[in-house]
N, C-alpha and C. Protein backbone atom coordinates (compact mmCIF):
# COMPACT_ATOMS: atom_id res chain seq x y z
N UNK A 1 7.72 -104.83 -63.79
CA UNK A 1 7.49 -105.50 -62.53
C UNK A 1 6.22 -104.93 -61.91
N UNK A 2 5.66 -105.82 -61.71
CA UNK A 2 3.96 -105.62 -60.66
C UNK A 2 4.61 -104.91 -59.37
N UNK A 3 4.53 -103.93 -58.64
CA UNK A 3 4.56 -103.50 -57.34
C UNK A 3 3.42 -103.50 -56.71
N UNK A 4 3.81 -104.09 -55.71
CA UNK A 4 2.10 -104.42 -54.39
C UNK A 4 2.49 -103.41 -53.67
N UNK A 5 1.49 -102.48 -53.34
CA UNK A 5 2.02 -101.36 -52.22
C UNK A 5 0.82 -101.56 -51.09
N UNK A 6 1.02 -101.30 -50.12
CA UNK A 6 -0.53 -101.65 -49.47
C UNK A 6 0.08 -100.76 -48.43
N UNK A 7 -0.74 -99.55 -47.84
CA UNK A 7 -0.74 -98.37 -47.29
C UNK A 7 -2.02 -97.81 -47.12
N UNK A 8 -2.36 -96.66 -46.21
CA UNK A 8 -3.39 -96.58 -45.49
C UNK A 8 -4.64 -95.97 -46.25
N UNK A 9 -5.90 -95.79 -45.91
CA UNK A 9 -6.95 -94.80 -46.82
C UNK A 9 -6.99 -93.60 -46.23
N UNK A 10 -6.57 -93.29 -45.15
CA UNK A 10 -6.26 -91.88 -44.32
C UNK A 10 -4.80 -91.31 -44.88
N UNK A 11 -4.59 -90.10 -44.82
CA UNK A 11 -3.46 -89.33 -44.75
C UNK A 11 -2.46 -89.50 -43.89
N UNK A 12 -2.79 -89.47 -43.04
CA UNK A 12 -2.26 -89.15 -41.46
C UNK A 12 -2.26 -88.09 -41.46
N UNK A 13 -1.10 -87.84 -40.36
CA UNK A 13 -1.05 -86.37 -39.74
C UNK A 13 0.30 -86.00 -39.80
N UNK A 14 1.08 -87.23 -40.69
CA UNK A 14 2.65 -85.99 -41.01
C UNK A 14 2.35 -85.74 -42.70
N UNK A 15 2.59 -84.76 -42.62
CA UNK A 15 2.58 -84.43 -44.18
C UNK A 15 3.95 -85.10 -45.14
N UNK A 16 4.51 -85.42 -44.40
CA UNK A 16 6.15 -86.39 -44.74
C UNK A 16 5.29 -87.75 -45.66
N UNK A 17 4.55 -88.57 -45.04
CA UNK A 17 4.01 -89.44 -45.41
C UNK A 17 3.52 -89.26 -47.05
N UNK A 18 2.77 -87.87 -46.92
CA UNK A 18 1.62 -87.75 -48.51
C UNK A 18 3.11 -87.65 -49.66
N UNK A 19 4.07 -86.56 -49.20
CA UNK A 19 5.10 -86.59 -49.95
C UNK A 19 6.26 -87.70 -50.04
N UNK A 20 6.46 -88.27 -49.31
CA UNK A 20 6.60 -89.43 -49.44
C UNK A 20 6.45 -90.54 -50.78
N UNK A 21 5.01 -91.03 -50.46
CA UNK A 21 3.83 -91.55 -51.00
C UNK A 21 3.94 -91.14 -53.02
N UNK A 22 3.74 -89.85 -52.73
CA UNK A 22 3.97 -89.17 -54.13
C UNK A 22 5.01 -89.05 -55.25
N UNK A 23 6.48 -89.12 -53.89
CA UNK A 23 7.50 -89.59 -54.70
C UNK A 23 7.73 -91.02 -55.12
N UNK A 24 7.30 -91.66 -54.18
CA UNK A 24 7.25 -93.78 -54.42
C UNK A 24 6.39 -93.56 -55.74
N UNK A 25 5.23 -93.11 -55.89
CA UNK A 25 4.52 -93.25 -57.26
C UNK A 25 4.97 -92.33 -58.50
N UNK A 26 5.38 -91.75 -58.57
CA UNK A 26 6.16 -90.99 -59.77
C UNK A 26 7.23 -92.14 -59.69
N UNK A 27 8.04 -92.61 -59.05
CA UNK A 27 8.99 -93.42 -59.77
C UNK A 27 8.39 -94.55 -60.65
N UNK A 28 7.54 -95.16 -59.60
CA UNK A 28 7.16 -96.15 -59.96
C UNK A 28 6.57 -96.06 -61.69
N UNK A 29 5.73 -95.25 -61.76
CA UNK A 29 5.20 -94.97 -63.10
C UNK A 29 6.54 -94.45 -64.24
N UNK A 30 7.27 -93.49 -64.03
CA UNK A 30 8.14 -93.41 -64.86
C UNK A 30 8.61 -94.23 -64.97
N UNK A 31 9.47 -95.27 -63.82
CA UNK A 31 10.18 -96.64 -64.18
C UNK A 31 10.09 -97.66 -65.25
N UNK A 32 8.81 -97.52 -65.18
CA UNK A 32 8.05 -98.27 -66.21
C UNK A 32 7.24 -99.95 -65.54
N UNK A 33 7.64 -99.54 -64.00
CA UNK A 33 6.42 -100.40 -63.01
C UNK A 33 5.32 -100.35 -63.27
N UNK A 34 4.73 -101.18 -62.17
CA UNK A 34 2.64 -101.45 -62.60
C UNK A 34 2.87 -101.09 -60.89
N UNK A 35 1.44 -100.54 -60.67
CA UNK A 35 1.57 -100.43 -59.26
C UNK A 35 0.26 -101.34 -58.95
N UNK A 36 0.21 -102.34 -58.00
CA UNK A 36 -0.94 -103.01 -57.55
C UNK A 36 -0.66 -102.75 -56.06
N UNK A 37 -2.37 -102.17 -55.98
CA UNK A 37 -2.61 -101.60 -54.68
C UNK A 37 -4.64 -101.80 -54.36
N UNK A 38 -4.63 -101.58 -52.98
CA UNK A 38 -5.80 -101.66 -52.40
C UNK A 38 -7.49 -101.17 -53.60
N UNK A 39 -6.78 -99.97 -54.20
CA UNK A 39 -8.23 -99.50 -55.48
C UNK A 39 -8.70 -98.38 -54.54
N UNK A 40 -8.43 -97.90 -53.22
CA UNK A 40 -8.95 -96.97 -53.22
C UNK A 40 -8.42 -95.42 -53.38
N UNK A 41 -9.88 -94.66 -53.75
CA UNK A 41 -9.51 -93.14 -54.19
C UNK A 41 -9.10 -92.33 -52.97
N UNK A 42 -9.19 -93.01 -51.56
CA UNK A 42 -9.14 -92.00 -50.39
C UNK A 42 -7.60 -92.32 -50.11
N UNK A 43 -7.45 -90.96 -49.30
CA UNK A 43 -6.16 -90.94 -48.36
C UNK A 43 -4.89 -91.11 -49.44
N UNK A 44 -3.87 -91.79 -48.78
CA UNK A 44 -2.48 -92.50 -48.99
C UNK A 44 -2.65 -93.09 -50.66
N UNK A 45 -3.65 -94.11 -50.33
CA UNK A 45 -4.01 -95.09 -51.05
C UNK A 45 -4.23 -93.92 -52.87
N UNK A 46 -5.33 -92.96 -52.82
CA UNK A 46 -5.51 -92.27 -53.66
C UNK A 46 -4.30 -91.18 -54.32
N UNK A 47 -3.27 -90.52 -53.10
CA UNK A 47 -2.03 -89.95 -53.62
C UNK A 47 -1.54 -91.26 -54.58
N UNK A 48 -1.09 -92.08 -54.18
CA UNK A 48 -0.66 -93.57 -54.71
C UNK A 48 -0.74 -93.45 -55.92
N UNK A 49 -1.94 -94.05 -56.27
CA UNK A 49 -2.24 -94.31 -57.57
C UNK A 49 -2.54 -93.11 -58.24
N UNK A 50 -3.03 -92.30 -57.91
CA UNK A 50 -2.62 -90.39 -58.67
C UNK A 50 -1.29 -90.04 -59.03
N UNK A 51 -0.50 -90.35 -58.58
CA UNK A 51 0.74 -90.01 -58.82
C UNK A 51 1.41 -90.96 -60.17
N UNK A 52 0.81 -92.37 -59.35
CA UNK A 52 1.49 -93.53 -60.47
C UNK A 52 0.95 -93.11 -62.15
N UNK A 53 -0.79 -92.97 -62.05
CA UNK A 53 -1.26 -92.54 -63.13
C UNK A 53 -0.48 -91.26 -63.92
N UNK A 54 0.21 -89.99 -63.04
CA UNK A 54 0.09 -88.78 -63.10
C UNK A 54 1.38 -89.30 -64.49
N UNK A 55 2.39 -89.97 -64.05
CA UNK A 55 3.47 -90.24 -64.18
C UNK A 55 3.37 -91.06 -65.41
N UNK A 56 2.30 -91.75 -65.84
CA UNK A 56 2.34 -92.69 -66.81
C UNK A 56 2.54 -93.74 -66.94
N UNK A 57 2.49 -94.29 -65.54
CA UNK A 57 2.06 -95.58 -65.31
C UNK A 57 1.03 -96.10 -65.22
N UNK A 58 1.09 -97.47 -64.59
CA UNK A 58 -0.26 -98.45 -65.00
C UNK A 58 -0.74 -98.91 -63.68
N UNK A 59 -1.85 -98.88 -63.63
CA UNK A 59 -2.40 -99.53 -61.75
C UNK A 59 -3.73 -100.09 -61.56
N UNK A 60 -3.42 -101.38 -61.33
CA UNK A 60 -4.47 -102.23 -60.78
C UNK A 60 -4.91 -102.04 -59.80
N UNK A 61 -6.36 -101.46 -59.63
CA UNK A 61 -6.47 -101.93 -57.87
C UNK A 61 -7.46 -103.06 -57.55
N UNK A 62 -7.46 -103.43 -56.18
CA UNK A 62 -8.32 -104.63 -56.19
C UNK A 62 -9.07 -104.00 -54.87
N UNK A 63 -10.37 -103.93 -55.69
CA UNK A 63 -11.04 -103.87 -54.44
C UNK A 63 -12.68 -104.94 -54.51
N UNK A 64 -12.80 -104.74 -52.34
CA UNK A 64 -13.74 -105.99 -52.42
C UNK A 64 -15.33 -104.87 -52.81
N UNK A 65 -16.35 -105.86 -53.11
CA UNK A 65 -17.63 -105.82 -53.51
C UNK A 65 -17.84 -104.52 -52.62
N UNK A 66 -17.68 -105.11 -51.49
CA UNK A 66 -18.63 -103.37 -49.82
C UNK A 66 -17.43 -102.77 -50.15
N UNK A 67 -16.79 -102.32 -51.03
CA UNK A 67 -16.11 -101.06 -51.27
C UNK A 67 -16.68 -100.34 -52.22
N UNK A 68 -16.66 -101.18 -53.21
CA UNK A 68 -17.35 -100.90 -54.55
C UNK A 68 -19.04 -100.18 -53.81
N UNK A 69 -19.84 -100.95 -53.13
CA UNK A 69 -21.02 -100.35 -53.01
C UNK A 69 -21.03 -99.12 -52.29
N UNK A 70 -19.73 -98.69 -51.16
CA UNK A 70 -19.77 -97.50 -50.93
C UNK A 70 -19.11 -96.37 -51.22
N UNK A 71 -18.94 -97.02 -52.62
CA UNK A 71 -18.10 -95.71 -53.57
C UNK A 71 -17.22 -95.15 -53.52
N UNK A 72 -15.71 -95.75 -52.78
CA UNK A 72 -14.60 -95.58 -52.56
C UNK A 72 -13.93 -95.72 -53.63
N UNK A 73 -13.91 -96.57 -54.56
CA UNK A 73 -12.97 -96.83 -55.43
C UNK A 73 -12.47 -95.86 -56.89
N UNK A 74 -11.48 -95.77 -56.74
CA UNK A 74 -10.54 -94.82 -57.92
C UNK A 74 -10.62 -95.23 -59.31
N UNK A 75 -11.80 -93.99 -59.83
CA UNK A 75 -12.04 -94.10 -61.10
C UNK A 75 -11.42 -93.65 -62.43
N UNK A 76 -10.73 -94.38 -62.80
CA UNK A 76 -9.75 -93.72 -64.00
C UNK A 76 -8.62 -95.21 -63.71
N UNK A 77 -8.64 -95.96 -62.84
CA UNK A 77 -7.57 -96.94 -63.08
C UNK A 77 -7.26 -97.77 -64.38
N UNK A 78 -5.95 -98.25 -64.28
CA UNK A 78 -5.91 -99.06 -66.08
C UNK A 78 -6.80 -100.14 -65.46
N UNK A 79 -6.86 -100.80 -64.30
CA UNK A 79 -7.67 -102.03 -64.43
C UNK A 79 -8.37 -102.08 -62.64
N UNK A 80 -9.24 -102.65 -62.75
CA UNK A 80 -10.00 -102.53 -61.50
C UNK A 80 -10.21 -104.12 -61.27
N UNK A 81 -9.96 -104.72 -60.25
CA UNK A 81 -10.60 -106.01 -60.24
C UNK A 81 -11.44 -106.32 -58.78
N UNK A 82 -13.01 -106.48 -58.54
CA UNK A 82 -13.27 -106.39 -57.77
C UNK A 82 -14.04 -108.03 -57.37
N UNK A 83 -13.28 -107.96 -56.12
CA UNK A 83 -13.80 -109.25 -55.20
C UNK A 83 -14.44 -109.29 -54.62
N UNK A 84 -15.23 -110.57 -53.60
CA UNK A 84 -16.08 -110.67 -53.16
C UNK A 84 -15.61 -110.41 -51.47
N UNK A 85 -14.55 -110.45 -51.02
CA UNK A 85 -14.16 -110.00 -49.87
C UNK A 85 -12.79 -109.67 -49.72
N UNK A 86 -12.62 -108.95 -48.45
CA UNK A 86 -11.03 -109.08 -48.20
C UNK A 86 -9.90 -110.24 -48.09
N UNK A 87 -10.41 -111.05 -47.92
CA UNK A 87 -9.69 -112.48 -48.36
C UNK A 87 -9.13 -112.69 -49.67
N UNK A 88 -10.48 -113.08 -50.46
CA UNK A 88 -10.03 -112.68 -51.96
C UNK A 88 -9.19 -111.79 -52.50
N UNK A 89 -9.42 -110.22 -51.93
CA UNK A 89 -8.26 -109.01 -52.29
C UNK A 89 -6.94 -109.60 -52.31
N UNK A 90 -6.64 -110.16 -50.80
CA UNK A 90 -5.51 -110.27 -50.42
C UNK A 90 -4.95 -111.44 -51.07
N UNK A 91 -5.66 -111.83 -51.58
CA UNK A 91 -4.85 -113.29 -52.53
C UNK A 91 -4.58 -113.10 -53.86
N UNK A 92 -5.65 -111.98 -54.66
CA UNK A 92 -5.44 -111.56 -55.81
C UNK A 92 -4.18 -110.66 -55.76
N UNK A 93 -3.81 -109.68 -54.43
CA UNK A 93 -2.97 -108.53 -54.45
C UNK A 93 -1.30 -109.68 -55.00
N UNK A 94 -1.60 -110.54 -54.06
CA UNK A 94 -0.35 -111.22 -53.73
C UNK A 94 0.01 -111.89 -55.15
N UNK A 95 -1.08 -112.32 -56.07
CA UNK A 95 -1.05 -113.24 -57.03
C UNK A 95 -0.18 -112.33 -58.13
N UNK A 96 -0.67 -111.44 -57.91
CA UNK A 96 -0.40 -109.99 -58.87
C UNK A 96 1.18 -109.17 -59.17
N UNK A 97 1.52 -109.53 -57.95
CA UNK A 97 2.59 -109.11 -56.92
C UNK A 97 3.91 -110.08 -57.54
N UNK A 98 4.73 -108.82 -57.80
CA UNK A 98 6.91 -109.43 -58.03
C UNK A 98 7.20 -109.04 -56.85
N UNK A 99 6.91 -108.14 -56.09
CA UNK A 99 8.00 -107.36 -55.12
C UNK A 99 6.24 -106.41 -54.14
N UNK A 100 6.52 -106.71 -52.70
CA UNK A 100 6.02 -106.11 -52.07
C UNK A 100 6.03 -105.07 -51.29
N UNK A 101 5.68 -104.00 -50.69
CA UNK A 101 6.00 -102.70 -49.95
C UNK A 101 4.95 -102.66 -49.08
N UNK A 102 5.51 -102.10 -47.74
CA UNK A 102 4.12 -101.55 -46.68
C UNK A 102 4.66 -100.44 -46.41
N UNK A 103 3.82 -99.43 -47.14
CA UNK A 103 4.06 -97.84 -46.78
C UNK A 103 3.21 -98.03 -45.30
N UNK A 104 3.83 -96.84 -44.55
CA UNK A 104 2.95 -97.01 -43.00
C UNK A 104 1.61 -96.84 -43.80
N UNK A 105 0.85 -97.55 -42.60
CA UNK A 105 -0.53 -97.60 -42.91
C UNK A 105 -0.98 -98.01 -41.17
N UNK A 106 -2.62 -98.21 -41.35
CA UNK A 106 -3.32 -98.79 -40.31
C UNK A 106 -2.86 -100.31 -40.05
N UNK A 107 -4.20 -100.88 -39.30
CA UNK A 107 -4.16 -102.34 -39.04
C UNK A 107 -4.46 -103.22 -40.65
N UNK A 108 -5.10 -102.52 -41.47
CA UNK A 108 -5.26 -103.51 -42.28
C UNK A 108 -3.96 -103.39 -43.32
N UNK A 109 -2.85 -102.28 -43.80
CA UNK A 109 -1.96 -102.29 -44.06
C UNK A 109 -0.91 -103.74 -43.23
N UNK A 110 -0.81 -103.71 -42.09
CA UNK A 110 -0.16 -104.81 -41.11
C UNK A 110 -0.47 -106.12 -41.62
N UNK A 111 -2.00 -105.84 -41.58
CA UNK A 111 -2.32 -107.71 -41.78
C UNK A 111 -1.79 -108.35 -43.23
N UNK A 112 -2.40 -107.27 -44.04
CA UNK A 112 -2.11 -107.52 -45.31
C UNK A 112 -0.29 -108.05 -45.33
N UNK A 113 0.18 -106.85 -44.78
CA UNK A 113 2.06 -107.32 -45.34
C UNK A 113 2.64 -108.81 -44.05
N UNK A 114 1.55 -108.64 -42.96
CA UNK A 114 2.00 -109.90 -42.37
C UNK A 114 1.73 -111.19 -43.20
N UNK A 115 0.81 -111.29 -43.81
CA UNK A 115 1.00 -112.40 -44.47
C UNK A 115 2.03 -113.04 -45.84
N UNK A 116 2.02 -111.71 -46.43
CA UNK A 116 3.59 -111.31 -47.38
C UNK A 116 4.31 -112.01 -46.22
N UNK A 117 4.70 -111.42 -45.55
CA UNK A 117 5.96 -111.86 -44.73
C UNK A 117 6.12 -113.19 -43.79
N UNK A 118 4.98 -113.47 -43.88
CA UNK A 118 4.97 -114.99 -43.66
C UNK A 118 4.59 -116.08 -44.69
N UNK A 119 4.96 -115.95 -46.03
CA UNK A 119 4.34 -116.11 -47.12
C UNK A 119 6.56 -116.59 -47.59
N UNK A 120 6.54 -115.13 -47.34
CA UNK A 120 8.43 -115.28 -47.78
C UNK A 120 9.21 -116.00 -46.70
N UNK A 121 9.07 -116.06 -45.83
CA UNK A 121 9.54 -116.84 -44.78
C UNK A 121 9.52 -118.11 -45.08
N UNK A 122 8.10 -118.46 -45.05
CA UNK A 122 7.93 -120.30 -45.23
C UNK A 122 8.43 -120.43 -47.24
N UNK A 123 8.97 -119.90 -47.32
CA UNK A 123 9.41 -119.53 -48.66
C UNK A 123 8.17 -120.37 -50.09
N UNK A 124 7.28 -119.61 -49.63
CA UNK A 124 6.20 -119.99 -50.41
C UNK A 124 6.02 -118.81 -51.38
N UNK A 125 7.07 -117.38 -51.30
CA UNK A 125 6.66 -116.74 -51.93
C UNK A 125 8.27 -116.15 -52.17
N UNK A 126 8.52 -116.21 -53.71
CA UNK A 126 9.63 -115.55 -53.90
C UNK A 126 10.01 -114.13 -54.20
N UNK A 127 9.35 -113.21 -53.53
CA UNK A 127 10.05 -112.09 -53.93
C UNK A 127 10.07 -111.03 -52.32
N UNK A 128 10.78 -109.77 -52.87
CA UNK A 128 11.18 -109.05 -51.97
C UNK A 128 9.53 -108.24 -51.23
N UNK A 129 9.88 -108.28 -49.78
CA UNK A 129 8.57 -107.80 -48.75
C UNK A 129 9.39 -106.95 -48.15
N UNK A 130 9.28 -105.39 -48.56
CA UNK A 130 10.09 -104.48 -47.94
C UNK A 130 8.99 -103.53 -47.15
N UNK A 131 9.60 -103.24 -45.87
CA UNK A 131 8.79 -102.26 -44.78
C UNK A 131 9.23 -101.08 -44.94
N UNK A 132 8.84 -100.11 -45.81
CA UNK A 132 8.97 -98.58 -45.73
C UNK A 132 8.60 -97.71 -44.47
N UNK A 133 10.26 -98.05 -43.52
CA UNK A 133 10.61 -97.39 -42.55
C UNK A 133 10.70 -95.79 -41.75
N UNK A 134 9.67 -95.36 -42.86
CA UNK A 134 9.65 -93.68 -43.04
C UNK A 134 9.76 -93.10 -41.51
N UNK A 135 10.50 -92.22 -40.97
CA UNK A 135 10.82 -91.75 -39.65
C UNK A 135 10.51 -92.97 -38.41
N UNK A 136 11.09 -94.22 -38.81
CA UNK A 136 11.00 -95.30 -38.26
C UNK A 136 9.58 -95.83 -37.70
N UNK A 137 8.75 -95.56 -38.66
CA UNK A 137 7.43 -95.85 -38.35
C UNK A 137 7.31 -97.79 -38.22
N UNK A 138 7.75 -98.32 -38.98
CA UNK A 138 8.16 -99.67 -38.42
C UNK A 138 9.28 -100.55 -37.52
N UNK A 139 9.78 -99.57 -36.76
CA UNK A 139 11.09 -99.86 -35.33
C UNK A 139 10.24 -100.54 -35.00
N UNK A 140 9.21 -100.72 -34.28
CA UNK A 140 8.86 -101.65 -33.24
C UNK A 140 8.40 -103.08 -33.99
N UNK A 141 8.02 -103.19 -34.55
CA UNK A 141 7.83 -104.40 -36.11
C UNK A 141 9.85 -104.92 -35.97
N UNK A 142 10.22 -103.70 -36.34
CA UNK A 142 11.86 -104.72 -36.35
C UNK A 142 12.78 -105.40 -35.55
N UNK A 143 11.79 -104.61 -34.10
CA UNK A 143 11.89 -104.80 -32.64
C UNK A 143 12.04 -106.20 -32.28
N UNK A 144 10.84 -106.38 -32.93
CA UNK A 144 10.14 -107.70 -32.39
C UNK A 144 10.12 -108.59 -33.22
N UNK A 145 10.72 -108.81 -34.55
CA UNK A 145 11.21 -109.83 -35.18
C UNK A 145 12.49 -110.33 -34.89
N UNK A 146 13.27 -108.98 -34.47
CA UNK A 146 14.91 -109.31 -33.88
C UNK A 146 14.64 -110.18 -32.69
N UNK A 147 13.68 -109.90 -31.99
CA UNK A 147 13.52 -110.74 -30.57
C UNK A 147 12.53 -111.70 -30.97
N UNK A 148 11.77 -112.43 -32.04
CA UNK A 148 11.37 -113.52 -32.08
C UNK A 148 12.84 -114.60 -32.62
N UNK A 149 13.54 -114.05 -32.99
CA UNK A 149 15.04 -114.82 -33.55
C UNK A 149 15.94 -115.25 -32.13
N UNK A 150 15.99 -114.01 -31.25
CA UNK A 150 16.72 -114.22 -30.18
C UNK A 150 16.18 -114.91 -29.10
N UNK A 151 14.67 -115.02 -29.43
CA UNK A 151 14.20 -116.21 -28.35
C UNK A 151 13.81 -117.61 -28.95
N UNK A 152 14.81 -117.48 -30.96
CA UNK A 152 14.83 -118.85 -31.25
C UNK A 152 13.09 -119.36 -31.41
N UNK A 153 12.78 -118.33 -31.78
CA UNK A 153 10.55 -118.92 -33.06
C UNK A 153 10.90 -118.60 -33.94
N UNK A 154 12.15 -117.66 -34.80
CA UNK A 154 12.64 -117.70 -35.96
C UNK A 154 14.20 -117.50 -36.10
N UNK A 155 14.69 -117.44 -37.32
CA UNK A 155 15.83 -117.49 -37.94
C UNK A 155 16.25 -116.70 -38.87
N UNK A 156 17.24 -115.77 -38.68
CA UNK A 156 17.76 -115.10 -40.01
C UNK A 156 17.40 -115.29 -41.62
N UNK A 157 17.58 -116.97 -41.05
CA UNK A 157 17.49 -117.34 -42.89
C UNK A 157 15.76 -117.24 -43.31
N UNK A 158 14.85 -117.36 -42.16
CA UNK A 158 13.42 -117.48 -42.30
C UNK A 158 12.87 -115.66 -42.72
N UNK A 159 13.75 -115.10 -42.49
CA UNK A 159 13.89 -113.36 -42.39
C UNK A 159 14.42 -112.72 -43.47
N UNK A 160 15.39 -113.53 -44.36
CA UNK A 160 15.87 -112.89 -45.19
C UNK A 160 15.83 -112.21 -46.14
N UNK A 161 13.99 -112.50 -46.27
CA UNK A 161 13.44 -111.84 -47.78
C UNK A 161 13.06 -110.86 -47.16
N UNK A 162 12.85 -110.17 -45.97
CA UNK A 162 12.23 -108.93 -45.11
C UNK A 162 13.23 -108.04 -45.11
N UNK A 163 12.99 -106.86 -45.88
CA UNK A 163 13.66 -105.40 -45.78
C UNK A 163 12.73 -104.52 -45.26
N UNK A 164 13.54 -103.30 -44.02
CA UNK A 164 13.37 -102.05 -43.69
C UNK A 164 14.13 -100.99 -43.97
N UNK A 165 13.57 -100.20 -44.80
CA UNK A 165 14.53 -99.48 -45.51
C UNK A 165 13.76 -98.43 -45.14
N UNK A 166 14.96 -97.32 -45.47
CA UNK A 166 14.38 -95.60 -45.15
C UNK A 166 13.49 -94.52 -45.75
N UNK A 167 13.81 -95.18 -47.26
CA UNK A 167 13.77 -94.15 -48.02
C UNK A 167 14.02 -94.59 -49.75
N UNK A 168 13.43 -93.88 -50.76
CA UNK A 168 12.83 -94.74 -51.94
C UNK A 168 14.53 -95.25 -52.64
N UNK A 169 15.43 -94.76 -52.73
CA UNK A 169 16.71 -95.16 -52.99
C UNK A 169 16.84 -96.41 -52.39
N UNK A 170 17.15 -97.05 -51.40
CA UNK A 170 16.75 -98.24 -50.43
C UNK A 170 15.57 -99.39 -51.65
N UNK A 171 14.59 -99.04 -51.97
CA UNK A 171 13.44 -99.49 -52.04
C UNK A 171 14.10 -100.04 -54.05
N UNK A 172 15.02 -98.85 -54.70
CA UNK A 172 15.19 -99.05 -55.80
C UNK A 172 16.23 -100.25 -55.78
N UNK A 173 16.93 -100.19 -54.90
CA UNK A 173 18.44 -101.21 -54.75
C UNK A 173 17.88 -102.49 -54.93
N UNK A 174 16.96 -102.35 -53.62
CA UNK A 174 16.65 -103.79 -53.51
C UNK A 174 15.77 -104.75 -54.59
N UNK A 175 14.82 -103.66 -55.11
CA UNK A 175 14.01 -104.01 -56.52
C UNK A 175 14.85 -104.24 -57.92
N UNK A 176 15.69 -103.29 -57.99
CA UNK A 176 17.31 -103.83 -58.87
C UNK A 176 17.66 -105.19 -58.71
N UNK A 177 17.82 -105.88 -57.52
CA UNK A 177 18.45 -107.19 -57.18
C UNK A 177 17.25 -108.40 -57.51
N UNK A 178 16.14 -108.07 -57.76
CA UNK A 178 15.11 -108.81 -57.70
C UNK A 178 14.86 -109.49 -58.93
């Protein structure tokens, strides 16, 4: 199974996150997953695919052209595919993609899995879009989908492919069912 992970190029500032991060990619690679992710060597993004590699797995990244020219991208991947913008990324990530994940990340982590998740909703996209809930870094995201339902702009059933889960056990269940 292709895994889309899309997570930040910074670290942050809990160290929970990098270890985290490190354990999602050792599974993934032992499992015998593909990890498709952003392509870059910095931050989150670089534990990621270091780990997946470390482990003996396989990882695509996709990155756009002004990444490539400012020398971000992680050299040693099984496959690199580079686009002409972030648009493109985000359509190749998705194309690529059985099962999706948003490790916390920035704004462009968000945009990216908002469209996953409005992608599974209008059920244009069949597989699982799970929010890796790490010390409830996505509560307010679950906040406010519970209250777009209760003020009736969506529906359970429009929701149903959206998981927030805690923790990589969570993340295996639901990829089991897939």
């Amino acid at each position: 199974m292709n895994i889309t992970v899309y997570l930040g190029a910074n670290e942050g500032s809990d160290p929970a996150l990098k270890q985290a991060v490190e354990e999602l990619g050792r599974w993934i690679g032992e499992s015998g997953n593909a990890l498709v992710y952003g392509g870059s060597r910095s931050g989150l993004m670089g534990c990621l695919a270091h780990s997946v590699l470390t482990a003996g797995g396989e990882v695509t990244g996709v990155e756009p052209q002004f990444f490539i020219d400012s020398e971000v991208q992680y050299d040693g991947l099984t496959r690199l595919i580079v686009t002409q913008d972030m648009t493109e990324r985000k359509t190749r990530m998705i194309e690529l993609g059985d099962a999706f994940i948003a490790f916390p990340g920035g704004t462009g982590t968000l945009e990216e899995i908002a469209e996953v998740m409005s992608k599974v909703s209008l059920g244009h996209l069949d597989a699982p879009c799970i929010l890796y809930d790490l010390d409830g870094y996505y509560a307010g995201l679950k906040a406010l989908l519970a209250h777009m339902v209760e003020m009736g702009l969506s529906s359970p059933a429009r929701q149903s492919g959206i998981y927030f889960v805690k923790d990589l056990d969570e993340i295996k269940s639901i990829l089991k069912r897939a």
